[in-house]
N, C-alpha and C. Protein backbone atom coordinates (compact mmCIF):
# COMPACT_ATOMS: atom_id res chain seq x y z
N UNK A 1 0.84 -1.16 0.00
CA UNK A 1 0.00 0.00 0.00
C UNK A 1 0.89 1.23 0.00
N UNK A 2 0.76 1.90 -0.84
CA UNK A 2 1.46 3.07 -0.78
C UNK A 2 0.71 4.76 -0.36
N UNK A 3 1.15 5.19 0.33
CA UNK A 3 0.57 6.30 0.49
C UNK A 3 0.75 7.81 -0.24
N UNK A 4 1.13 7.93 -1.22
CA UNK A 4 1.91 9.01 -1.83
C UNK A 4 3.44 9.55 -1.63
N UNK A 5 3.81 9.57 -0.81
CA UNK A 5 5.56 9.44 -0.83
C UNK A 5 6.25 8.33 -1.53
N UNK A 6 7.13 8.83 -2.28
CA UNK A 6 8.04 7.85 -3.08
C UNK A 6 8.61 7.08 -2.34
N UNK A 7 9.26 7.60 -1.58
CA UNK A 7 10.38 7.20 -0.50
C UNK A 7 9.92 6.04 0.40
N UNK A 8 8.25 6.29 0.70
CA UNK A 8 7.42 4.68 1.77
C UNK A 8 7.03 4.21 0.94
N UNK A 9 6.73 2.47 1.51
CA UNK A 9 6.07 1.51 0.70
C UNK A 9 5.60 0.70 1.73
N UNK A 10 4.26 0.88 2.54
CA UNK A 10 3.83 0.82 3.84
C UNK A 10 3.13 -0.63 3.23
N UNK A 11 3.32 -1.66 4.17
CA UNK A 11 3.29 -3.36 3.88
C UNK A 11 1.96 -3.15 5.20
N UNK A 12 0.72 -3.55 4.53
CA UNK A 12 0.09 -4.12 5.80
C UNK A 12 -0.29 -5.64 5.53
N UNK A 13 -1.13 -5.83 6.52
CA UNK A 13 -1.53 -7.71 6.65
C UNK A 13 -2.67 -7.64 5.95
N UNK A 14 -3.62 -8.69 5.27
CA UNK A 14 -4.60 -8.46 4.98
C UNK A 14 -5.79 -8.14 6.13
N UNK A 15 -5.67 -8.42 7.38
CA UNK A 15 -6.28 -7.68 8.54
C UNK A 15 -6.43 -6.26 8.35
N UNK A 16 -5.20 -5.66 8.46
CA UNK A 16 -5.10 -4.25 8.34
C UNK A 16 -5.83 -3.47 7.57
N UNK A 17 -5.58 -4.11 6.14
CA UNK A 17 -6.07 -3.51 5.16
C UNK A 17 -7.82 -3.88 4.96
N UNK A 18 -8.17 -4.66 5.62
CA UNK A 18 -10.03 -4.67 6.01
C UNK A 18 -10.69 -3.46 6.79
N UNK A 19 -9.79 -3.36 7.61
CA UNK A 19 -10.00 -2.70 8.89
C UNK A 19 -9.88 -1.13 7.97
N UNK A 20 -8.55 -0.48 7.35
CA UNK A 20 -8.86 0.26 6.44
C UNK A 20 -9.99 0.73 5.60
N UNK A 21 -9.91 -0.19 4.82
CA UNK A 21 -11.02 -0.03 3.67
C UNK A 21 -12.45 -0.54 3.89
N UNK A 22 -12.40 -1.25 5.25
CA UNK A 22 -13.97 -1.57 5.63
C UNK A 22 -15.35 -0.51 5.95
N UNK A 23 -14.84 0.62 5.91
CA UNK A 23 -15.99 2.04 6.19
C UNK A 23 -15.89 2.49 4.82
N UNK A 24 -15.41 2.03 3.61
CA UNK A 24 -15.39 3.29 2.42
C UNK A 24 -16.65 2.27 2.13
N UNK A 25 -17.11 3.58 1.17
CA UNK A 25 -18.58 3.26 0.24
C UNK A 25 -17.67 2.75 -0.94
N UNK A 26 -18.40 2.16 -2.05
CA UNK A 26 -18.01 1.33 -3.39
C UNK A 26 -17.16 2.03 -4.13
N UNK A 27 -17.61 3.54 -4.19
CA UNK A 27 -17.09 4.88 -4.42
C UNK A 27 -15.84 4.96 -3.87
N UNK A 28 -15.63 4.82 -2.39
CA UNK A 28 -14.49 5.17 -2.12
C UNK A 28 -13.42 4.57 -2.64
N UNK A 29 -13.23 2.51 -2.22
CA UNK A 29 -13.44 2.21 -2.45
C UNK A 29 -12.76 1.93 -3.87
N UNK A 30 -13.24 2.31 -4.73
CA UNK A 30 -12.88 2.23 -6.39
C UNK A 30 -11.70 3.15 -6.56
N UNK A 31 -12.05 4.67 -5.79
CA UNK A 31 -11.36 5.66 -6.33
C UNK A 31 -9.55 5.52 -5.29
N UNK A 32 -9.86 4.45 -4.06
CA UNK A 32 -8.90 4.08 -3.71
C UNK A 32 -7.79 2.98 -4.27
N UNK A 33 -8.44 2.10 -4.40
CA UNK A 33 -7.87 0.70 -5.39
C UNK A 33 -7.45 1.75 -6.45
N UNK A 34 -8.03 2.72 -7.37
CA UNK A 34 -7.21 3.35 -8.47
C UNK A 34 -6.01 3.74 -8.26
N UNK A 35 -6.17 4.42 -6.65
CA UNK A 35 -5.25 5.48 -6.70
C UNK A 35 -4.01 4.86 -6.37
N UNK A 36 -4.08 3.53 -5.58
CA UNK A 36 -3.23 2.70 -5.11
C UNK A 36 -2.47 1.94 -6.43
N UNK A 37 -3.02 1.87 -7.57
CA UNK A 37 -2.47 1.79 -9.01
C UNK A 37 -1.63 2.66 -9.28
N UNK A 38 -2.56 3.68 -9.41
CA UNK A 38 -1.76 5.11 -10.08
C UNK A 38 -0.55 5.26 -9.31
N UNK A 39 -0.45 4.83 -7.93
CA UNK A 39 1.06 5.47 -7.18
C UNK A 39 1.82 4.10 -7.76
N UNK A 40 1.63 2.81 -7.68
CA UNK A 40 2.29 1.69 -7.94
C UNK A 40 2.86 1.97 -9.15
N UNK A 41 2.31 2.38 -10.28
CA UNK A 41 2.89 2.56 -11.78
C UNK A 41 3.77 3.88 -11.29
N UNK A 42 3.38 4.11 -10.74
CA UNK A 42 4.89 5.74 -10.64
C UNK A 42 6.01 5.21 -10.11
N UNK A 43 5.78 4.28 -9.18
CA UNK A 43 6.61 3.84 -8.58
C UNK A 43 7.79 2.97 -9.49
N UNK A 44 7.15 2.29 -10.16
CA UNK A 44 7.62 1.37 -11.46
C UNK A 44 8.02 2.10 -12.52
N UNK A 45 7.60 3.09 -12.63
CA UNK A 45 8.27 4.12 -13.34
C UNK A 45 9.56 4.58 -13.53
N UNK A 46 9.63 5.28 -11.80
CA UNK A 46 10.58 5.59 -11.27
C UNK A 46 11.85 4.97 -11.14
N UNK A 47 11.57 3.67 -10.80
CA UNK A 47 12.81 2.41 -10.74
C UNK A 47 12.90 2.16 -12.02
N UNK A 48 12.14 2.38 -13.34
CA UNK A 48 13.10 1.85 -14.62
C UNK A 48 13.87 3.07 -15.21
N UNK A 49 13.12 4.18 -14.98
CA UNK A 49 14.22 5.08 -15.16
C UNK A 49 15.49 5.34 -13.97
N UNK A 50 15.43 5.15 -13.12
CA UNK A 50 16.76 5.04 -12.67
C UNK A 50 17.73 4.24 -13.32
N UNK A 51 17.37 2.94 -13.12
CA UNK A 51 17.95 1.74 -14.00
C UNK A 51 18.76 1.93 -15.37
N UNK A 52 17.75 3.05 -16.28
CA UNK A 52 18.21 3.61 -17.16
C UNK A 52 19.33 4.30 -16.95
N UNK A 53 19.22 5.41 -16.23
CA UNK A 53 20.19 6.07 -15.93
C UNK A 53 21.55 5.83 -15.22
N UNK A 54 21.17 4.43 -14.38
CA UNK A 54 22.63 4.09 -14.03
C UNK A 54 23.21 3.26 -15.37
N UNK A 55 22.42 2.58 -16.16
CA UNK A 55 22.89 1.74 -17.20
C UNK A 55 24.06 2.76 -18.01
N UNK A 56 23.02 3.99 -18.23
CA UNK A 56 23.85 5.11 -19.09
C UNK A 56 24.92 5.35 -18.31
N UNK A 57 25.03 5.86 -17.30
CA UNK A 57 26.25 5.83 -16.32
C UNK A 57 27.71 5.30 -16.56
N UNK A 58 27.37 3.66 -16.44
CA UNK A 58 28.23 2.95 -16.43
C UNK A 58 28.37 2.79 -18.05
N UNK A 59 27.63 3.00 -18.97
CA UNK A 59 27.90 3.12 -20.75
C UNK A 59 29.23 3.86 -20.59
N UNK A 60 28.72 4.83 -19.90
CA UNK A 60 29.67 6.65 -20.48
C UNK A 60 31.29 5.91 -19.78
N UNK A 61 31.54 5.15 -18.71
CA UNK A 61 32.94 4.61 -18.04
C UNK A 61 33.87 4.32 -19.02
């Protein structure tokens, strides 16, 4: 589960995450599971462009 900072990548149990998401409406809910996407792909983002950039790095040696 990520919360918007790059830097955390907050691990709960599946307990936790009931207890969380057990008061959202379907609505919530949806627009949460998205958003929990949308940060995951940034995240994956982020690590292939680094990757890139150290690759280039060590090219330029």
């Amino acid at each position: 589960m990520l919360f918007g900072r790059k830097d955390k990548d907050v691990r709960l149990t599946d307990e936790q995450l009931k207890k969380v998401t057990n008061g959202m409406s379907k609505k919530e809910r949806r627009e949460f599971d998205r958003r929990q996407d949308e940060l995951r792909r940034e995240r994956e983002e982020d690590r292939l462009l680094g990757w890139l950039e150290f690759e280039d790095e060590l090219d330029d040696m």
